[in-house]
Protein backbone atom coordinates (compact mmCIF):
# COMPACT_ATOMS: atom_id res chain seq x y z
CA UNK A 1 -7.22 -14.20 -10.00
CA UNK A 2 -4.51 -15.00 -8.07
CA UNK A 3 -5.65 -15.96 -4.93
CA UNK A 4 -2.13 -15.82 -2.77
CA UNK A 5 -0.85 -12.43 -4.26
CA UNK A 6 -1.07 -8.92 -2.61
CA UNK A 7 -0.07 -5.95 -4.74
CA UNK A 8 1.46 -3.26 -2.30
CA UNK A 9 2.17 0.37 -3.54
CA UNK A 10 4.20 3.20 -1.24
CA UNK A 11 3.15 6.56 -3.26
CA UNK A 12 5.14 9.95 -2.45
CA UNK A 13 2.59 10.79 0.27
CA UNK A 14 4.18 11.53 4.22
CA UNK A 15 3.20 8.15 6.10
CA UNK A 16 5.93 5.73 4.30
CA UNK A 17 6.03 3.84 7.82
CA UNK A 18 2.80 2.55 7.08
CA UNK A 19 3.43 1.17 3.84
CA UNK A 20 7.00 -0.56 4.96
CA UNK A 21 4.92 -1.85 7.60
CA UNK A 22 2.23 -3.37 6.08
CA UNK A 23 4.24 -5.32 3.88
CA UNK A 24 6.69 -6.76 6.42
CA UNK A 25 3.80 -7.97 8.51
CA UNK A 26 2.27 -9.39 5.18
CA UNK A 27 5.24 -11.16 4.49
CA UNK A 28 5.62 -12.69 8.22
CA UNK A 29 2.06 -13.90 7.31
CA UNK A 30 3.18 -16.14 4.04
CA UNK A 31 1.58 -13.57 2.04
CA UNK A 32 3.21 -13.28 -1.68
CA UNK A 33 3.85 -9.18 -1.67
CA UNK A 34 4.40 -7.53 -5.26
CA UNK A 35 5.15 -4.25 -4.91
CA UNK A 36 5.40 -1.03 -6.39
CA UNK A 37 7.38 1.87 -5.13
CA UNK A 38 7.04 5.38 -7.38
CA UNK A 39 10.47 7.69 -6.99
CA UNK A 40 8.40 10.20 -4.73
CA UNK A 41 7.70 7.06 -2.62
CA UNK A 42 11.76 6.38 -2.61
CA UNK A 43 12.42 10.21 -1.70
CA UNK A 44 9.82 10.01 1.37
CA UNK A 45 11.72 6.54 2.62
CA UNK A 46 15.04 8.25 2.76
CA UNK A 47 13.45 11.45 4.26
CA UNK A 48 11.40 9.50 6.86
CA UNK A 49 13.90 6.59 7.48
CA UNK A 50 17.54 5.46 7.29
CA UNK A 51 16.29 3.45 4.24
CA UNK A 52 17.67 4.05 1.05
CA UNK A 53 16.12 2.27 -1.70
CA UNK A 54 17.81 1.63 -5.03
CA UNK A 55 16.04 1.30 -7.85
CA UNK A 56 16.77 -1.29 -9.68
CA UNK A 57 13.70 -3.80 -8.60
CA UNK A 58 16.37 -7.12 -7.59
CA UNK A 59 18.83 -5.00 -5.66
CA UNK A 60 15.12 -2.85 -3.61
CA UNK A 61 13.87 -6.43 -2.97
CA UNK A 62 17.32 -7.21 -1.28
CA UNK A 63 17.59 -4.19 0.60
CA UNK A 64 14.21 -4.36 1.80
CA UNK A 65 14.62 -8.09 3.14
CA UNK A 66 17.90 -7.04 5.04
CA UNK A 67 15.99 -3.99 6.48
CA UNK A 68 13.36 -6.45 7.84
CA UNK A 69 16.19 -8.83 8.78
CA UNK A 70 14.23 -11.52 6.72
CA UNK A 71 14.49 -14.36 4.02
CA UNK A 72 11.49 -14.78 2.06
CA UNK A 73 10.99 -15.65 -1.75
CA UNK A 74 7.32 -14.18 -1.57
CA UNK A 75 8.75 -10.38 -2.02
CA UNK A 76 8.83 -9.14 -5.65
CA UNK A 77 9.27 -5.31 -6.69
CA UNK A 78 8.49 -4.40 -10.22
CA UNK A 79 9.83 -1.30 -11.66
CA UNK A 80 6.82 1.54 -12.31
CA UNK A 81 7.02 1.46 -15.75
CA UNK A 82 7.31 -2.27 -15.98
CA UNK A 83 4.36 -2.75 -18.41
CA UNK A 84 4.81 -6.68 -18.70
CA UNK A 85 4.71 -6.91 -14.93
CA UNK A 86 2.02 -9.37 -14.16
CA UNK A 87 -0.20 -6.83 -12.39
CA UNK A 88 -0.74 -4.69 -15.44
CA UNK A 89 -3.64 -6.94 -16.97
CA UNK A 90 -6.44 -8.54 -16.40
CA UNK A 91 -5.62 -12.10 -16.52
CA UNK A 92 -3.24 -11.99 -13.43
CA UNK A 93 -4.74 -9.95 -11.19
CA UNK A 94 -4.29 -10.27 -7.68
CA UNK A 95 -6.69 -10.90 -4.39
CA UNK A 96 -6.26 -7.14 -3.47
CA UNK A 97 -4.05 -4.03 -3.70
CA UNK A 98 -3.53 -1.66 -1.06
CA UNK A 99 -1.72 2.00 -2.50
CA UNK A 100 -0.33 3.21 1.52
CA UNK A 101 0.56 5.71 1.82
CA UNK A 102 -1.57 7.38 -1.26
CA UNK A 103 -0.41 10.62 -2.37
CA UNK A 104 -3.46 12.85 -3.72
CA UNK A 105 -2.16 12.98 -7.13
CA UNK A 106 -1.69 9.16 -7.56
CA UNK A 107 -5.85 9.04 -6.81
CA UNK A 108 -6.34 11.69 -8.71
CA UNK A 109 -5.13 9.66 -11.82
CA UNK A 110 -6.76 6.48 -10.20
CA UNK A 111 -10.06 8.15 -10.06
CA UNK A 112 -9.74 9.45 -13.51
CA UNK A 113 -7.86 6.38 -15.19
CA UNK A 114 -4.96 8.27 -16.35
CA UNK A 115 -2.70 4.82 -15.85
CA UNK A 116 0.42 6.82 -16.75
CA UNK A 117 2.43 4.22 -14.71
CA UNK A 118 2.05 0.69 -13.13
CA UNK A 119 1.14 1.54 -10.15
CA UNK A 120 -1.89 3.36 -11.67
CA UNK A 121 -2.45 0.74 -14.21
CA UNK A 122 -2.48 -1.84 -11.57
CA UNK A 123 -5.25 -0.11 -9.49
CA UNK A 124 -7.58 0.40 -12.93
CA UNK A 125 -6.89 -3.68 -13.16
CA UNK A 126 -8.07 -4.46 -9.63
CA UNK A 127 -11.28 -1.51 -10.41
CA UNK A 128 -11.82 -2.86 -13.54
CA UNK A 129 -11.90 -7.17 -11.80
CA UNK A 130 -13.95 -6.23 -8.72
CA UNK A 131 -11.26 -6.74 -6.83
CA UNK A 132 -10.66 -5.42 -3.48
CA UNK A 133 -9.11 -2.14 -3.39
CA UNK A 134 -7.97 -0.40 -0.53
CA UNK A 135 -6.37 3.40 -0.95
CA UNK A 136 -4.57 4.30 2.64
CA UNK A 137 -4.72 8.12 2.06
CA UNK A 138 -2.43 10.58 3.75
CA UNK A 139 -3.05 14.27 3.12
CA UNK A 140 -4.76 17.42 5.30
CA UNK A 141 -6.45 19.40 5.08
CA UNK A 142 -8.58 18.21 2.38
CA UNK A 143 -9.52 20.27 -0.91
CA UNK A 144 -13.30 19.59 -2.63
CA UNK A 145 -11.17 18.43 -5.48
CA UNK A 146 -9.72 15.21 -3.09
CA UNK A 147 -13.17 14.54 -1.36
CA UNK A 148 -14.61 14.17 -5.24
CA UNK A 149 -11.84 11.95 -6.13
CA UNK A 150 -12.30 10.22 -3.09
CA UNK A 151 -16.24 9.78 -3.37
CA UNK A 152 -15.73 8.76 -6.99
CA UNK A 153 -13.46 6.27 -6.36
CA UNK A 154 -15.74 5.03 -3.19
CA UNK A 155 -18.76 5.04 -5.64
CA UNK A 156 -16.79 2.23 -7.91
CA UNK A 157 -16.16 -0.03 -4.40
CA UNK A 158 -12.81 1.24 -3.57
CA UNK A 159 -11.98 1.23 0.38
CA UNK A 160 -10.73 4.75 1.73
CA UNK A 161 -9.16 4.00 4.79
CA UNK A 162 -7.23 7.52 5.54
CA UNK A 163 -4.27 7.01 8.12
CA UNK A 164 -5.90 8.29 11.22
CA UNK A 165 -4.51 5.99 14.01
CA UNK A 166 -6.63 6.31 17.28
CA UNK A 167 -5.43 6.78 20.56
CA UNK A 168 -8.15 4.25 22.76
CA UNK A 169 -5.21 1.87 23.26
CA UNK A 170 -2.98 4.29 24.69
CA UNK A 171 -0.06 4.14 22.26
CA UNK A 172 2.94 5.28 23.96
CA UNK A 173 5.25 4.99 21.10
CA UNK A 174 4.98 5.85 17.08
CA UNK A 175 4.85 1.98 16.08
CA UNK A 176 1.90 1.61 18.11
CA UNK A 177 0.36 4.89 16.06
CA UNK A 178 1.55 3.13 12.96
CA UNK A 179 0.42 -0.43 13.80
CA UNK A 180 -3.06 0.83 14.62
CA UNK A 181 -3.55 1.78 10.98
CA UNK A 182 -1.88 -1.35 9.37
CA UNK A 183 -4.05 -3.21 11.84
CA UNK A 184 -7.05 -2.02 10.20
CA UNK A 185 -5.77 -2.53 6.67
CA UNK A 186 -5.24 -6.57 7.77
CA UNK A 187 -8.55 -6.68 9.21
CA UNK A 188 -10.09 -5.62 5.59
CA UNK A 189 -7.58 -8.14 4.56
CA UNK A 190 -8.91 -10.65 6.64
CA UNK A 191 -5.20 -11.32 8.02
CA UNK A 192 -5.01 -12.33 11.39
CA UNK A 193 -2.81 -9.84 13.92
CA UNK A 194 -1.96 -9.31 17.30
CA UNK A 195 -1.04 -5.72 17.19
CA UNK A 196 -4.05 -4.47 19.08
CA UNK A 197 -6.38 -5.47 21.31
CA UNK A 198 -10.01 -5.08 19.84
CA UNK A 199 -12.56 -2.95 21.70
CA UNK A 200 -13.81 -3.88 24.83
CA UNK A 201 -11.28 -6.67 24.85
């Protein structure tokens, strides 16, 4: 395993805030980010955000640092079908992965292990290890066919943490919606934040 890596994947659900979120405030942590971005997830960013990703994996890491306004050498995007990526066996796989936002057909193929891509592949290898997966889902209302998915995949230990921010912190803006979700994806991450106060705090 390795210990200091987080595998990060932004799916074509609505909700790519999140995901760009997550893994700006795990890189201001020193956390080593590889991550995954499918084409639906790169049509959502430009329809949610002024971001336009290319897709060549060098030029998305440098255009994601400049839209954080950051230097880091812990970011690294691979390509989806990018089968000698590190994160598509076994033997390198990393502490956790978090899929945010998760469209309902990438768990789908999770929860059946299709692995028709890396993003896919890269969840069966963190199933498949024990490892801690966490599946940030983003879709209503909800069929039978994605609770089943969902149950199946929380059967095997996955984490379903659907992005439902809550409102007892009176959020006044829609980074303090956002930042309530991502706060509860560090918390499974054990990743210390100060984007919320707790309850009863």
């Amino acid at each position: 395993m390795r210990a200091n890596v987080i595998a990060v994947a932004i799916t074509g659900a609505s909700g790519s805030l999140y995901g760009l979120r997550l893994v700006e405030l795990l890189l201001n942590a020193g956390q080593h980010v590889e991550l995954m971005v499918s084409k639906a997830g790169q049509l959502v960013i430009a329809t949610e955000t002024d971001l336009k990703l290319p897709s060549r994996p060098e030029e998305m890491t440098q255009a994601l640092l400049s839209y954080y306004k950051i230097e880091s050498s812990l970011l690294t995007v691979y390509a989806k079908e990018d089968w000698m990526a590190p994160l598509a066996s076994g033997s390198s796989v990393p502490a956790a992965m978090i899929i945010c936002p998760c469209s309902s057909g990438t768990l789908a193929s999770i929860a059946n292990g299709l692995s028709q891509n890396l993003i896919e592949r890269a969840a069966d290898v963190v199933i498949k290890e024990q490892r801690k997966l966490i599946i940030v889902s983003r879709e209503t209302p909800l069929s039978v066919i994605h609770l089943e998915n969902m149950l199946k995949l929380a059967r095997m230990g996955v984490m379903i943490l659907p992005a439902a921010p809550g409102f007892y912190h009176r959020p006044s803006t829609v980074q303090g919606l956002i930042d309530f979700v991502v706060a509860r994806i560090l918390d499974q991450l054990n990743i210390e934040h100060q984007l919320l106060a707790r309850w009863g705090e």
